[in-house]
PDB file of N, CA and C in Angstrom:
ATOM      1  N   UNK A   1       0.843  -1.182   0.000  1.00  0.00           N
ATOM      2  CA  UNK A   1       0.000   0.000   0.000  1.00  0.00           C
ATOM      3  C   UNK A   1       0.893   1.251   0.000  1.00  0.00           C
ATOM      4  N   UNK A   2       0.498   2.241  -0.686  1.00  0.00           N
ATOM      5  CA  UNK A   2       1.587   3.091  -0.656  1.00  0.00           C
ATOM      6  C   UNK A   2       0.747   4.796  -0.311  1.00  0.00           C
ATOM      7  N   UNK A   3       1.610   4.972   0.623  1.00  0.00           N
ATOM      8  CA  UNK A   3       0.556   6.328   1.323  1.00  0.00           C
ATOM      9  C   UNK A   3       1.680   7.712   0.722  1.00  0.00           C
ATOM     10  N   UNK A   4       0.839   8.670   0.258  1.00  0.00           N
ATOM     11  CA  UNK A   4       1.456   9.670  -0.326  1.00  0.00           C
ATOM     12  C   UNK A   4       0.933  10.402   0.329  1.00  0.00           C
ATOM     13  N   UNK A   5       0.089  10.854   1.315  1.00  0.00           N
ATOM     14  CA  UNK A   5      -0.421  11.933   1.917  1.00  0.00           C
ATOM     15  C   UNK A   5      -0.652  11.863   3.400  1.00  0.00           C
ATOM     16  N   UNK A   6       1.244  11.617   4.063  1.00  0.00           N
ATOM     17  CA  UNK A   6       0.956  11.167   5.608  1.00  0.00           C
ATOM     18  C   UNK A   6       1.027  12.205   6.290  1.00  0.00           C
ATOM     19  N   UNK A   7       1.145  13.126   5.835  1.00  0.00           N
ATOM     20  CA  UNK A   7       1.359  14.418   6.567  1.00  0.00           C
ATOM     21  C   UNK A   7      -0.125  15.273   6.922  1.00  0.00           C
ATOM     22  N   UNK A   8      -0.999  15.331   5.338  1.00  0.00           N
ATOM     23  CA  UNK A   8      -2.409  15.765   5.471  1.00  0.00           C
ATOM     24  C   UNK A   8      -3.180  16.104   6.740  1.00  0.00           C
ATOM     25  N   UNK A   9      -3.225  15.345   7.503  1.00  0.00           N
ATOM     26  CA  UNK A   9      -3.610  15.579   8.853  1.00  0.00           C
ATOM     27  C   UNK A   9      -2.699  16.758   9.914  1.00  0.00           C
ATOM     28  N   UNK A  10      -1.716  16.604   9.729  1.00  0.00           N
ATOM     29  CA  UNK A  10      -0.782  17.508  10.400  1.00  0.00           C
ATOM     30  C   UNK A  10      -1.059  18.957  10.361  1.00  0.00           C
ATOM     31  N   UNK A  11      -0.850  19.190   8.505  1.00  0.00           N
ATOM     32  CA  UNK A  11      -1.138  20.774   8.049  1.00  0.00           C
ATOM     33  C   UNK A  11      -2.401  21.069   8.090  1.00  0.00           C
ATOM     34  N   UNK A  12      -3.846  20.382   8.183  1.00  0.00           N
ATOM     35  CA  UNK A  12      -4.807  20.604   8.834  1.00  0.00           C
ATOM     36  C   UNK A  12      -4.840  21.564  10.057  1.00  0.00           C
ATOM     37  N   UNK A  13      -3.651  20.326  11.064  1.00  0.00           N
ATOM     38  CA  UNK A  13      -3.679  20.845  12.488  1.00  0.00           C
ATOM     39  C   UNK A  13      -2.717  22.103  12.728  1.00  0.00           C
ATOM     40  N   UNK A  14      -1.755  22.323  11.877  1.00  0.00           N
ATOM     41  CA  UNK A  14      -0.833  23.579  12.167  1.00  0.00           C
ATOM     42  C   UNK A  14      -1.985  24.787  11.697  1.00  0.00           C
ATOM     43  N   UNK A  15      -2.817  24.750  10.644  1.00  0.00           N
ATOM     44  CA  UNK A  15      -3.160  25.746  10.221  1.00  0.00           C
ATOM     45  C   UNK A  15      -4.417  26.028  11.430  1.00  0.00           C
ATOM     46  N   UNK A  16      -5.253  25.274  11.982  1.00  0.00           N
ATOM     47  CA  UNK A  16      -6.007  25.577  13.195  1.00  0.00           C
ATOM     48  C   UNK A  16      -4.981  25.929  14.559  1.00  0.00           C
ATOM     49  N   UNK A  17      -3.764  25.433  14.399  1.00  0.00           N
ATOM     50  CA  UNK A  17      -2.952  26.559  15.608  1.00  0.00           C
ATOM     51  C   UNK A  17      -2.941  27.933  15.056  1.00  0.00           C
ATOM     52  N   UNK A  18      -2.448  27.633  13.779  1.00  0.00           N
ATOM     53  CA  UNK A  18      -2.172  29.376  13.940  1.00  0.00           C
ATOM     54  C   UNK A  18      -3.215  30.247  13.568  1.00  0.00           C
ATOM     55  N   UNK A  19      -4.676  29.375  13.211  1.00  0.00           N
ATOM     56  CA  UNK A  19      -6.028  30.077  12.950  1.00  0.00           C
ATOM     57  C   UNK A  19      -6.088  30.902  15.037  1.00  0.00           C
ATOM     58  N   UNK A  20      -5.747  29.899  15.803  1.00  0.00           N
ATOM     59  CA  UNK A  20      -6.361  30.120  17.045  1.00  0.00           C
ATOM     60  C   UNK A  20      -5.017  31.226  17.426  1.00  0.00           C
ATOM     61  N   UNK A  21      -4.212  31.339  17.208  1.00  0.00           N
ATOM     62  CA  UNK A  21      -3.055  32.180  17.522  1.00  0.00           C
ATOM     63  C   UNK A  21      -3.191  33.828  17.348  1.00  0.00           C
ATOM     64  N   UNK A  22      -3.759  33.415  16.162  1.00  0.00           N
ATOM     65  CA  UNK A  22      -4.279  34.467  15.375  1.00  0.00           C
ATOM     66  C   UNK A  22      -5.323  35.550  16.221  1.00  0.00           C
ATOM     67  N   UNK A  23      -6.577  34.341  16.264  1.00  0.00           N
ATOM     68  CA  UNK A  23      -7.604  35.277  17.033  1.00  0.00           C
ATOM     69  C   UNK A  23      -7.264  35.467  18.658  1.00  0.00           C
ATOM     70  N   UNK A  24      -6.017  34.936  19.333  1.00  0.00           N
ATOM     71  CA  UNK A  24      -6.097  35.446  20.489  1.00  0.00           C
ATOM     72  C   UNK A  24      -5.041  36.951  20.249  1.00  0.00           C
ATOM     73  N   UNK A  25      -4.446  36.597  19.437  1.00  0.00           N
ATOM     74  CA  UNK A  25      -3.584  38.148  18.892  1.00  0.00           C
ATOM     75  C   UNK A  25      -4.073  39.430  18.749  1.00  0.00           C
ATOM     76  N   UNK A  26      -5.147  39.133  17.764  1.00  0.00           N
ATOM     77  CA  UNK A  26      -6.561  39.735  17.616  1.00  0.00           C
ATOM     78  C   UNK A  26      -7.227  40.509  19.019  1.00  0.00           C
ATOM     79  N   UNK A  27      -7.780  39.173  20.084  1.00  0.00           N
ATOM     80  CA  UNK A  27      -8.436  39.914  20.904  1.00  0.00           C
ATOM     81  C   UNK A  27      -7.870  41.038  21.878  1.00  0.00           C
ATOM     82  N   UNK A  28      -6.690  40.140  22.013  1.00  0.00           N
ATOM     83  CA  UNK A  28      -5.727  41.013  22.691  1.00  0.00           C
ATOM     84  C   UNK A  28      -5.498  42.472  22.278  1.00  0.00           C
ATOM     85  N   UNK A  29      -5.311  43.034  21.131  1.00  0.00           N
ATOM     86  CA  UNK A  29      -5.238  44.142  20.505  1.00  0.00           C
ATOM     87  C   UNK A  29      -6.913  44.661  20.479  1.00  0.00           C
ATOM     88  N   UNK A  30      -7.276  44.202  20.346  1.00  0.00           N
ATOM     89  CA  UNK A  30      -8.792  44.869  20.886  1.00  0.00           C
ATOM     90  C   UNK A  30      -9.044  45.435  21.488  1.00  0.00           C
ATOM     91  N   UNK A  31      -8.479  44.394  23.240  1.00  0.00           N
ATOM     92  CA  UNK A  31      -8.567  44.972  24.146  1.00  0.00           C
ATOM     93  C   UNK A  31      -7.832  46.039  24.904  1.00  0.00           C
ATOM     94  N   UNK A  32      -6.811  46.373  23.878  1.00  0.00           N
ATOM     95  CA  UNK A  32      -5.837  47.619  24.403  1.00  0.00           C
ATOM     96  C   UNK A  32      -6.649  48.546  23.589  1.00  0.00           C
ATOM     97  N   UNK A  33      -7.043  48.485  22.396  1.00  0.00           N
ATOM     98  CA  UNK A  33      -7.840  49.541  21.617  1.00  0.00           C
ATOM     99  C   UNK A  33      -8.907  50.140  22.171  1.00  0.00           C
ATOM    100  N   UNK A  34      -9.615  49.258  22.361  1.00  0.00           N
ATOM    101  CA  UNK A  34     -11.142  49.825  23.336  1.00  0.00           C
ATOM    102  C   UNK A  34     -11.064  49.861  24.576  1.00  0.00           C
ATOM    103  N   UNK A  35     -10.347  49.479  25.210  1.00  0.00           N
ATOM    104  CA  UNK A  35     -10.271  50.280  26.588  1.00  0.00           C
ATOM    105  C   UNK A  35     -10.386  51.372  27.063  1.00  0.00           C
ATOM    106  N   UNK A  36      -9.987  52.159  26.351  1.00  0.00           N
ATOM    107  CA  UNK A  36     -10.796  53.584  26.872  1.00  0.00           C
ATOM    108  C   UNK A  36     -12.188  53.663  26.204  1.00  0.00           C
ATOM    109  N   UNK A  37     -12.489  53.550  25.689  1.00  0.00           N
ATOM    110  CA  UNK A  37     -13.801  53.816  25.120  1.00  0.00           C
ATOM    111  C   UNK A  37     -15.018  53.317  26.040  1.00  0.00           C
ATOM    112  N   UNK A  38     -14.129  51.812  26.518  1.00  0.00           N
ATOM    113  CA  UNK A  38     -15.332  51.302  27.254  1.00  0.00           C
ATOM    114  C   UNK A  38     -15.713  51.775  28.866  1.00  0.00           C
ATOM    115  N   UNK A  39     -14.294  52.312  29.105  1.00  0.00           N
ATOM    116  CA  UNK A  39     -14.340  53.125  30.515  1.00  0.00           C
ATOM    117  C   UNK A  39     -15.181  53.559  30.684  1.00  0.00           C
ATOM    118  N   UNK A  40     -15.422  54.835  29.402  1.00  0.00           N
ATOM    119  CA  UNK A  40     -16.311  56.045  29.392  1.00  0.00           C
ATOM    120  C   UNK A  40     -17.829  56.099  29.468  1.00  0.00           C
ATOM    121  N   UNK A  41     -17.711  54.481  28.641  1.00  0.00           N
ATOM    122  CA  UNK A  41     -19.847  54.665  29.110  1.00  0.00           C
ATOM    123  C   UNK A  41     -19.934  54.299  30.164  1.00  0.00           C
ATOM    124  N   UNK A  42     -21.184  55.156  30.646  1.00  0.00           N
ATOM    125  CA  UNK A  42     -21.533  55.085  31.963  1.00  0.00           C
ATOM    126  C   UNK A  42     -23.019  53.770  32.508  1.00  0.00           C
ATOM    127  N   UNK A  43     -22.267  53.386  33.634  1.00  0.00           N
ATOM    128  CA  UNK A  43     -23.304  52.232  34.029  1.00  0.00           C
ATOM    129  C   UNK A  43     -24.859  52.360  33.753  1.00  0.00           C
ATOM    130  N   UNK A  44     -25.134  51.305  33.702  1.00  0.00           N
ATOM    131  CA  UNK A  44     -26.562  51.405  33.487  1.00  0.00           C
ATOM    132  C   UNK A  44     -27.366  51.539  31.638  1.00  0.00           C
ATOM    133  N   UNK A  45     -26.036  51.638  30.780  1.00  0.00           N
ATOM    134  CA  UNK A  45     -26.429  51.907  29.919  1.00  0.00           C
ATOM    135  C   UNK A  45     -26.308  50.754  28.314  1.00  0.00           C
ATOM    136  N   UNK A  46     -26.953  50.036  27.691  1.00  0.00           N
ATOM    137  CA  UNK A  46     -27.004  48.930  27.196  1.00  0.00           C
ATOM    138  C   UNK A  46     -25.816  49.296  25.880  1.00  0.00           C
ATOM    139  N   UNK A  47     -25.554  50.735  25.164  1.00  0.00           N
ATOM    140  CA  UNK A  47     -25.370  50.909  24.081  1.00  0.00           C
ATOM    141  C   UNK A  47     -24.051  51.109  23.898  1.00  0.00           C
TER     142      UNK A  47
END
């Protein structure tokens, strides 16, 4: 039997690390961005 595609599974899994790498990179920079913004609204208010 001859397997030509033993790796397939692997680069699947590297590309969902660095999909997830990605979005914690992401949130992180978010959360330095909007931090002030979110200070500023005042309690009680949904918007």
């Amino acid at each position: 039997m001859d397997r030509k595609n033993i790796n397939r599974g692997f680069k699947k899994l590297r590309v969902w690390q660095d999909a997830v790498s990605l979005y914690v990179l992401a949130c992180k920079i978010s959360v330095i961005i909007l931090r002030p913004y979110l200070l500023c609204i005042p309690p009680g208010r949904d918007s």
